[in-house]
N, C-alpha and C. Protein backbone atom coordinates (compact mmCIF):
# COMPACT_ATOMS: atom_id res chain seq x y z
N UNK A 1 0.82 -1.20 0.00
CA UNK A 1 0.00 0.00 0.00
C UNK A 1 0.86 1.26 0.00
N UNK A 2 1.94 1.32 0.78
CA UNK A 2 2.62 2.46 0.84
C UNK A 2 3.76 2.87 -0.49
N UNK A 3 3.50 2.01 -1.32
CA UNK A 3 4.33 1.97 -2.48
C UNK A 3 3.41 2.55 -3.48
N UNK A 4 2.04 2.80 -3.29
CA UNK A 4 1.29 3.92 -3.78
C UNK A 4 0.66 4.93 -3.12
N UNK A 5 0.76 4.92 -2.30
CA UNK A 5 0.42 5.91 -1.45
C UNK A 5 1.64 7.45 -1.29
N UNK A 6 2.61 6.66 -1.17
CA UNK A 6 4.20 7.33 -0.91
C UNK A 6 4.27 8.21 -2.45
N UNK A 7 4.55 8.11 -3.92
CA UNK A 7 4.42 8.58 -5.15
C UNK A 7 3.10 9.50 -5.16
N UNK A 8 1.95 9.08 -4.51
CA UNK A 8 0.91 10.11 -5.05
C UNK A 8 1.08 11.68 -3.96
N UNK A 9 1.69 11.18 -2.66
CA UNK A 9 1.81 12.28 -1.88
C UNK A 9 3.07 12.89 -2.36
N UNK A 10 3.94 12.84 -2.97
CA UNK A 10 5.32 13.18 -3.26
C UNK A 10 4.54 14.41 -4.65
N UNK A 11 4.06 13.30 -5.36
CA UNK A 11 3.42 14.22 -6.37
C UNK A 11 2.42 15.08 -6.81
N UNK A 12 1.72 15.23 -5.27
CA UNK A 12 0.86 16.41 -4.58
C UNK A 12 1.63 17.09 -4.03
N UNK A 13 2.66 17.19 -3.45
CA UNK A 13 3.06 17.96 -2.97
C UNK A 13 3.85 18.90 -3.73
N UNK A 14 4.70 18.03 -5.14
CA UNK A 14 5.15 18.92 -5.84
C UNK A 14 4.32 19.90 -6.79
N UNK A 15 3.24 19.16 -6.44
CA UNK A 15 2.16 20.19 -8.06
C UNK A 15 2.09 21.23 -6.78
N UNK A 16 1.90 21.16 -5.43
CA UNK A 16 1.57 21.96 -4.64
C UNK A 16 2.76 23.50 -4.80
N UNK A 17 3.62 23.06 -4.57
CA UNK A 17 4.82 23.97 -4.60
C UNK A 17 5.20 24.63 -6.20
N UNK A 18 4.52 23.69 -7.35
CA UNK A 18 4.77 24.22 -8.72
C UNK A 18 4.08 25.33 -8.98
N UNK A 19 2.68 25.48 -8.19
CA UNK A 19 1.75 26.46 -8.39
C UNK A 19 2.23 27.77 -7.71
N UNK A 20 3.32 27.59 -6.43
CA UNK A 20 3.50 28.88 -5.39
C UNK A 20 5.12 29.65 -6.44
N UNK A 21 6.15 28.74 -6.72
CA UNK A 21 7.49 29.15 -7.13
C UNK A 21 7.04 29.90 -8.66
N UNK A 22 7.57 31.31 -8.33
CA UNK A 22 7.64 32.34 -9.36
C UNK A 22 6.68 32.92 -9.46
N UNK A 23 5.38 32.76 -8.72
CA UNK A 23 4.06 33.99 -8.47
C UNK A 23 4.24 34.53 -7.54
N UNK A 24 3.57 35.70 -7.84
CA UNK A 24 3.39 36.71 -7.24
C UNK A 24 3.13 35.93 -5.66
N UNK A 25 4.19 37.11 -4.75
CA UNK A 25 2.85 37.01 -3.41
C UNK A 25 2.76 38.07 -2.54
N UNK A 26 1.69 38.32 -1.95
CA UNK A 26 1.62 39.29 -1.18
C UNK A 26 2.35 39.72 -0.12
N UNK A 27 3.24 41.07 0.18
CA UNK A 27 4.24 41.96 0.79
C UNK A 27 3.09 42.91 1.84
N UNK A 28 3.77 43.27 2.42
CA UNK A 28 3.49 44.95 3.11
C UNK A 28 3.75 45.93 2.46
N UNK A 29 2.98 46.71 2.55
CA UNK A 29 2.83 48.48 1.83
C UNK A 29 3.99 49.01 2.51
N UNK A 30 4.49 48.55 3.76
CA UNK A 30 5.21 49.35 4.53
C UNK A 30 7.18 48.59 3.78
N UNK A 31 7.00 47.69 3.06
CA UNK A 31 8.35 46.85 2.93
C UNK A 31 9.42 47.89 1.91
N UNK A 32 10.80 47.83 2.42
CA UNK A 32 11.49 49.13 2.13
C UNK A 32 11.66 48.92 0.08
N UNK A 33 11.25 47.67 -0.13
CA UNK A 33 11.48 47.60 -1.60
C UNK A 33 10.04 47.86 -2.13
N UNK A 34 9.22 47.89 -1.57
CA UNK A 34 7.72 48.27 -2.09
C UNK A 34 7.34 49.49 -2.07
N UNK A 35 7.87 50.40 -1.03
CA UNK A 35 7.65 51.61 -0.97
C UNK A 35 8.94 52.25 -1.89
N UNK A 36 10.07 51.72 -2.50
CA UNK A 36 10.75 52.71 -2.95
C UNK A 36 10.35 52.71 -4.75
N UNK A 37 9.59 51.37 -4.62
CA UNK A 37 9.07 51.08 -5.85
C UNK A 37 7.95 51.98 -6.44
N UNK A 38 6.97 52.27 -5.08
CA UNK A 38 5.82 53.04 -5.72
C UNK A 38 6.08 54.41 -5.59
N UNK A 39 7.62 54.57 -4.93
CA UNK A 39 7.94 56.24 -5.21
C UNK A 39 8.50 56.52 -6.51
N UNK A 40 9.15 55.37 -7.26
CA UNK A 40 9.60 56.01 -8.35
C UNK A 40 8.24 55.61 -9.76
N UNK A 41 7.45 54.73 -9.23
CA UNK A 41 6.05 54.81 -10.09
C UNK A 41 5.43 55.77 -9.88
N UNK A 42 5.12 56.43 -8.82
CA UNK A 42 4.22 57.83 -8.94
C UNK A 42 5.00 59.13 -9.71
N UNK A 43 6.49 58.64 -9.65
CA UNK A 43 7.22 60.16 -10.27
C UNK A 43 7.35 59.88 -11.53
N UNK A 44 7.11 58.30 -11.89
CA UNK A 44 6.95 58.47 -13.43
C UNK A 44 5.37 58.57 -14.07
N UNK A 45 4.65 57.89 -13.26
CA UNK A 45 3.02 58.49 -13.66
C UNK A 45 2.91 59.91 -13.18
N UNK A 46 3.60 60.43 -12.84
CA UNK A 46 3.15 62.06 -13.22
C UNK A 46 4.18 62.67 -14.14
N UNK A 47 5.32 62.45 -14.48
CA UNK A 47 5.92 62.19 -15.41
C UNK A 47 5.52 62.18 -16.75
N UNK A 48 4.56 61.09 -17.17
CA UNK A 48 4.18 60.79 -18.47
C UNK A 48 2.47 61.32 -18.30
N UNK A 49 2.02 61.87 -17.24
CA UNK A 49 0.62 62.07 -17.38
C UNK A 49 0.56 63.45 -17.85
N UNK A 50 -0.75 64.05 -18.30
CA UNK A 50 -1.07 64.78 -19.10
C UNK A 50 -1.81 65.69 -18.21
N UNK A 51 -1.72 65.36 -16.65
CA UNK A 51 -2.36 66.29 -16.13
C UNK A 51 -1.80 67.25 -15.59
N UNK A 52 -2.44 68.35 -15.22
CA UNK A 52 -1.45 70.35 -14.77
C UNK A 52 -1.33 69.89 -13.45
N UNK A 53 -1.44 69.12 -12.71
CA UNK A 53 -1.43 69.20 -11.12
C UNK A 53 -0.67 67.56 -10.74
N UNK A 54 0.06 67.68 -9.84
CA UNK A 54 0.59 66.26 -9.18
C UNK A 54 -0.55 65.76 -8.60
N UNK A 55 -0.33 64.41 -8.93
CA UNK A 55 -1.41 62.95 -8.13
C UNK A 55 -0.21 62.63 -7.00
N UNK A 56 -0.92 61.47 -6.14
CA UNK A 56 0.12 61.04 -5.17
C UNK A 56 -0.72 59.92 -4.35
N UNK A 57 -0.32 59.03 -4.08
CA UNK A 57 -0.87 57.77 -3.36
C UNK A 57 -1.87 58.44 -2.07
N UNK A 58 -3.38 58.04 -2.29
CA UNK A 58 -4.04 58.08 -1.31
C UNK A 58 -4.34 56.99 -0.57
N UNK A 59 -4.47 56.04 -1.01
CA UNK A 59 -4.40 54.73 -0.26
C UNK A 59 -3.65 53.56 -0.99
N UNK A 60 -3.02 52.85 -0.45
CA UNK A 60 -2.30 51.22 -1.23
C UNK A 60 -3.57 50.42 -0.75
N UNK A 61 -3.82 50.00 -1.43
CA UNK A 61 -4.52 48.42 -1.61
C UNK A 61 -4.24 47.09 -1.66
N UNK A 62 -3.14 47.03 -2.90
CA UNK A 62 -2.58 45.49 -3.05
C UNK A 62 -1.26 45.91 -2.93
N UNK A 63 -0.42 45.13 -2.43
CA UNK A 63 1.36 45.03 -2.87
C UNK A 63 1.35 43.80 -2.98
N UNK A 64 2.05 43.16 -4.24
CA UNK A 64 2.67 42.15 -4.57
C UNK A 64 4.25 42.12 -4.98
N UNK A 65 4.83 40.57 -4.44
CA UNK A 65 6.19 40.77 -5.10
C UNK A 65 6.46 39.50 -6.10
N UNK A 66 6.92 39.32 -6.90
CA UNK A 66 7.44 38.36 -7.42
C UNK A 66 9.21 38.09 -8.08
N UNK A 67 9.38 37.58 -7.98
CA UNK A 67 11.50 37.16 -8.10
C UNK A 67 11.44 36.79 -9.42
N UNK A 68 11.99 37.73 -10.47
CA UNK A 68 11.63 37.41 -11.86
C UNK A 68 13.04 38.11 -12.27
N UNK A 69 14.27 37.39 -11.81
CA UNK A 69 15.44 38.44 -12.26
C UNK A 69 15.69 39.49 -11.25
N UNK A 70 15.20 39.36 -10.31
CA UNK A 70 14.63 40.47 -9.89
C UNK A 70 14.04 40.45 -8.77
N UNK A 71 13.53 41.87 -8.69
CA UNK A 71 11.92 42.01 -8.13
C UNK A 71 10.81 42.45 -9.09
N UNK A 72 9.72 41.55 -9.24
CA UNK A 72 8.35 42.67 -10.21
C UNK A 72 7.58 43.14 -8.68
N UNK A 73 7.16 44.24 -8.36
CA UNK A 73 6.18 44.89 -7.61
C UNK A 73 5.20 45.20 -8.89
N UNK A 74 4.12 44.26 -7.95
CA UNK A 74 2.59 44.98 -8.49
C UNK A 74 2.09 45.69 -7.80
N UNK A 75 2.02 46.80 -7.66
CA UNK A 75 0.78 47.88 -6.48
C UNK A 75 -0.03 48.31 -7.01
N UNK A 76 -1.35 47.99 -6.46
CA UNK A 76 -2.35 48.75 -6.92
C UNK A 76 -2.97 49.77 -6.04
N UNK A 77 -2.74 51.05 -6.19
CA UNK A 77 -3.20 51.91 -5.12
C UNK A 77 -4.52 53.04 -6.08
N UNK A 78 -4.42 53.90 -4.95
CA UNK A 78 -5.73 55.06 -5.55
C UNK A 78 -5.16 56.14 -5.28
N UNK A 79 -4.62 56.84 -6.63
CA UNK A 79 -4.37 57.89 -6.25
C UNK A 79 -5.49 59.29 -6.70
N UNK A 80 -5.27 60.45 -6.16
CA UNK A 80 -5.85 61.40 -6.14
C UNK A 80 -4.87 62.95 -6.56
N UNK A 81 -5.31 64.23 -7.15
CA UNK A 81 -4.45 64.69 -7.40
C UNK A 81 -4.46 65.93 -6.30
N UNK A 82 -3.08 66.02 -5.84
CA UNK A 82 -2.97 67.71 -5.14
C UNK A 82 -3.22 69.02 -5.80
N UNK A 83 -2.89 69.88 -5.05
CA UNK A 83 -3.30 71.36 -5.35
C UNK A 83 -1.33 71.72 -5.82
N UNK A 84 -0.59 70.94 -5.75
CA UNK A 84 0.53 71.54 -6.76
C UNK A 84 0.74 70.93 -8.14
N UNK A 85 1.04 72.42 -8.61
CA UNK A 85 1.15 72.03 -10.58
C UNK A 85 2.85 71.12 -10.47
N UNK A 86 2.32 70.54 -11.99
CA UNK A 86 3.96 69.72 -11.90
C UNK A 86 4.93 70.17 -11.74
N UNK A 87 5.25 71.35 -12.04
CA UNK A 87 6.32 72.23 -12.20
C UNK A 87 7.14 72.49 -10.44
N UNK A 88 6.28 72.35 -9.82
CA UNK A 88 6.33 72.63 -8.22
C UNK A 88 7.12 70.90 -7.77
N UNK A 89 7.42 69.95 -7.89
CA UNK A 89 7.46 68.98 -7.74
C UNK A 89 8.50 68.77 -6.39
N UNK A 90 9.22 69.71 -6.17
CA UNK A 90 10.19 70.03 -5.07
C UNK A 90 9.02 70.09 -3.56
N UNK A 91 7.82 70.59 -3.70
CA UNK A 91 7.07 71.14 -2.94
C UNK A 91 6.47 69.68 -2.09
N UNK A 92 6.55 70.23 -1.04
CA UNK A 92 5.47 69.01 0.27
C UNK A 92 3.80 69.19 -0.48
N UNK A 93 3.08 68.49 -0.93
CA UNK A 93 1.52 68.76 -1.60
C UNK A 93 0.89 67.80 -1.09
N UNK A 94 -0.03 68.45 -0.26
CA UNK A 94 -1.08 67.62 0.55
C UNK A 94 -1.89 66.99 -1.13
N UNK A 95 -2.80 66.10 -0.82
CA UNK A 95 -4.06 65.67 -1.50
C UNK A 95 -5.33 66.58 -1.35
N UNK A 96 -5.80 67.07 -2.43
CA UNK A 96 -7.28 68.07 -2.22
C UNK A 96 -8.45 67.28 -1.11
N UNK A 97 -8.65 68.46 -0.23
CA UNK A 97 -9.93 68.45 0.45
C UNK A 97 -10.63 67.48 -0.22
N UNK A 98 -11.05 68.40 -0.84
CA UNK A 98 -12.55 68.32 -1.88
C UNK A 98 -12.38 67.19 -2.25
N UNK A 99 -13.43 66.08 -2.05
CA UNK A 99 -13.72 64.88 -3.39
C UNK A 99 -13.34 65.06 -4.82
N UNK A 100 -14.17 66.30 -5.14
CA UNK A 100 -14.74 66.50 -6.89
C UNK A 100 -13.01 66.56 -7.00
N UNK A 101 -12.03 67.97 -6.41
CA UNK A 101 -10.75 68.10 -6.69
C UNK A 101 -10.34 67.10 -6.79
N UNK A 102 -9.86 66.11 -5.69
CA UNK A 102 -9.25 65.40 -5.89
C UNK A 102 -9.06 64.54 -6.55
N UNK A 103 -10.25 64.26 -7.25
CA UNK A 103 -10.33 63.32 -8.64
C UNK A 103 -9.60 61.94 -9.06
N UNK A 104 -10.20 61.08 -7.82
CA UNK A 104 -9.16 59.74 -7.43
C UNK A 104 -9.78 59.37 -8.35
N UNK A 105 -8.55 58.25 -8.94
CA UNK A 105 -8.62 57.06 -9.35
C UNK A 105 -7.73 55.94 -9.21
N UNK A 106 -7.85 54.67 -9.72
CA UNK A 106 -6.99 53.60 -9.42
C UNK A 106 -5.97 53.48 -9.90
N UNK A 107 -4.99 52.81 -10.06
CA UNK A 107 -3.88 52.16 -10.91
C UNK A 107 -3.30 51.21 -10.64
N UNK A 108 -3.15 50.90 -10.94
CA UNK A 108 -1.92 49.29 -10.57
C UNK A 108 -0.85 49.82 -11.78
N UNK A 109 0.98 49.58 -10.84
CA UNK A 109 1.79 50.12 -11.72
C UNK A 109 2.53 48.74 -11.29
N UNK A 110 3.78 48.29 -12.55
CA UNK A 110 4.25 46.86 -12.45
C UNK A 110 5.72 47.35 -12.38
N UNK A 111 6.51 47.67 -11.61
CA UNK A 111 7.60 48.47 -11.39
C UNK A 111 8.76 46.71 -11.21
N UNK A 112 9.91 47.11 -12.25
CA UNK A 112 10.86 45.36 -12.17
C UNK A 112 11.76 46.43 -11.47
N UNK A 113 12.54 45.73 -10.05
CA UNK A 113 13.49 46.02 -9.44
C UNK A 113 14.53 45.41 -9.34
N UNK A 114 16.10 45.64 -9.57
CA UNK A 114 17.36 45.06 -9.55
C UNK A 114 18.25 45.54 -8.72
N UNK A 115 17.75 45.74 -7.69
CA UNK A 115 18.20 47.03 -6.48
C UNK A 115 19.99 46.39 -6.74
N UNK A 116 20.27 45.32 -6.94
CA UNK A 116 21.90 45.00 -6.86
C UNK A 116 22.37 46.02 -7.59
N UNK A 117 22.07 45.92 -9.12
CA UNK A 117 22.18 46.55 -10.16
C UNK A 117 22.24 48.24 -10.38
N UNK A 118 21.25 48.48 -9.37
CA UNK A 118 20.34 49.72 -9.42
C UNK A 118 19.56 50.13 -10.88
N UNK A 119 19.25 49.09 -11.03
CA UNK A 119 18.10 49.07 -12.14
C UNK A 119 16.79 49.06 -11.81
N UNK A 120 15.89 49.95 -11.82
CA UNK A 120 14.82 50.07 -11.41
C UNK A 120 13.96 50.68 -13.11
N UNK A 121 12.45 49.73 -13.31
CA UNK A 121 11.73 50.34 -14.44
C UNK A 121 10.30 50.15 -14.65
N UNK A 122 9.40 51.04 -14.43
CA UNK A 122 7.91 51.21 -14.58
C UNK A 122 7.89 50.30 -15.37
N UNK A 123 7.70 49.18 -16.05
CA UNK A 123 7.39 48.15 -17.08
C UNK A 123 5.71 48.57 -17.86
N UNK A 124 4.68 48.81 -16.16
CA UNK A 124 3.34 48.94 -17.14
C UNK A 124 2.62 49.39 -15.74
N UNK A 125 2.04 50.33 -16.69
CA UNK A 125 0.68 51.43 -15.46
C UNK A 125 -0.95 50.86 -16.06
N UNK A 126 -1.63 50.55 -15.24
CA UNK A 126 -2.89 50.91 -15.76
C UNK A 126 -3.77 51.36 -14.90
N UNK A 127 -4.33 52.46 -15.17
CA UNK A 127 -5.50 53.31 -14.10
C UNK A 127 -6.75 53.32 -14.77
N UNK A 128 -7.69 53.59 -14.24
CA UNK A 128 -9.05 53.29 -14.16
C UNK A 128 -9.57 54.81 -13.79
């Protein structure tokens, strides 16, 4: 009996572990490679955005990490935009009072990190 029993648990266990190695998994918002990740994603989504005023993380939602060469950080947060124009970017800028101002929306940005390297690169933004 244990001469089938022994192979089927060996080979549950590996499908078990095939499904976890190289996905994503969930981090802390607070982890020093997650937060330096979504600082240089917000300076490039305002960077490439088209809007007159800086956005800036109002809440994190998801952090993910995955070991792909690397680090991939997935964060998906909500940002909202302040009362400073881009040009000001030096400046401390709260988030607007106002709802309507602040004009949140979502994003998830996919930031690959090589902190050895110091290669760090927005790969892909998408906001909502």
């Amino acid at each position: 009996m244990w001469k089938i029993v022994l192979p089927l648990l060996a080979a549950g266990f590996s499908v078990g572990l095939a499904g976890l190695i190289g996905g994503p998994t969930d981090i802390s918002a607070s982890n020093e490679g997650a937060v330096n990740a979504l600082n240089f994603a917000v300076i490039e989504h305002n960077r490439q955005s088209n809007r007159l005023l800086l956005t800036k993380p109002q809440e994190v939602i998801k952090v993910q990490r995955q070991m792909v060469a690397g680090y991939l950080y997935i964060i998906t947060v909500r940002m909202a935009s302040t009362s400073c124009r881009k040009s000001a970017a030096t400046e401390q800028c709260a988030i607007q009072e106002d709802p309507a101002k602040a004009q949140s929306y979502q994003c998830t940005f996919k930031v690959w990190d090589k902190p050895w390297s110091g290669e760090i690169k927005l790969t892909e933004q998408t906001c909502t």
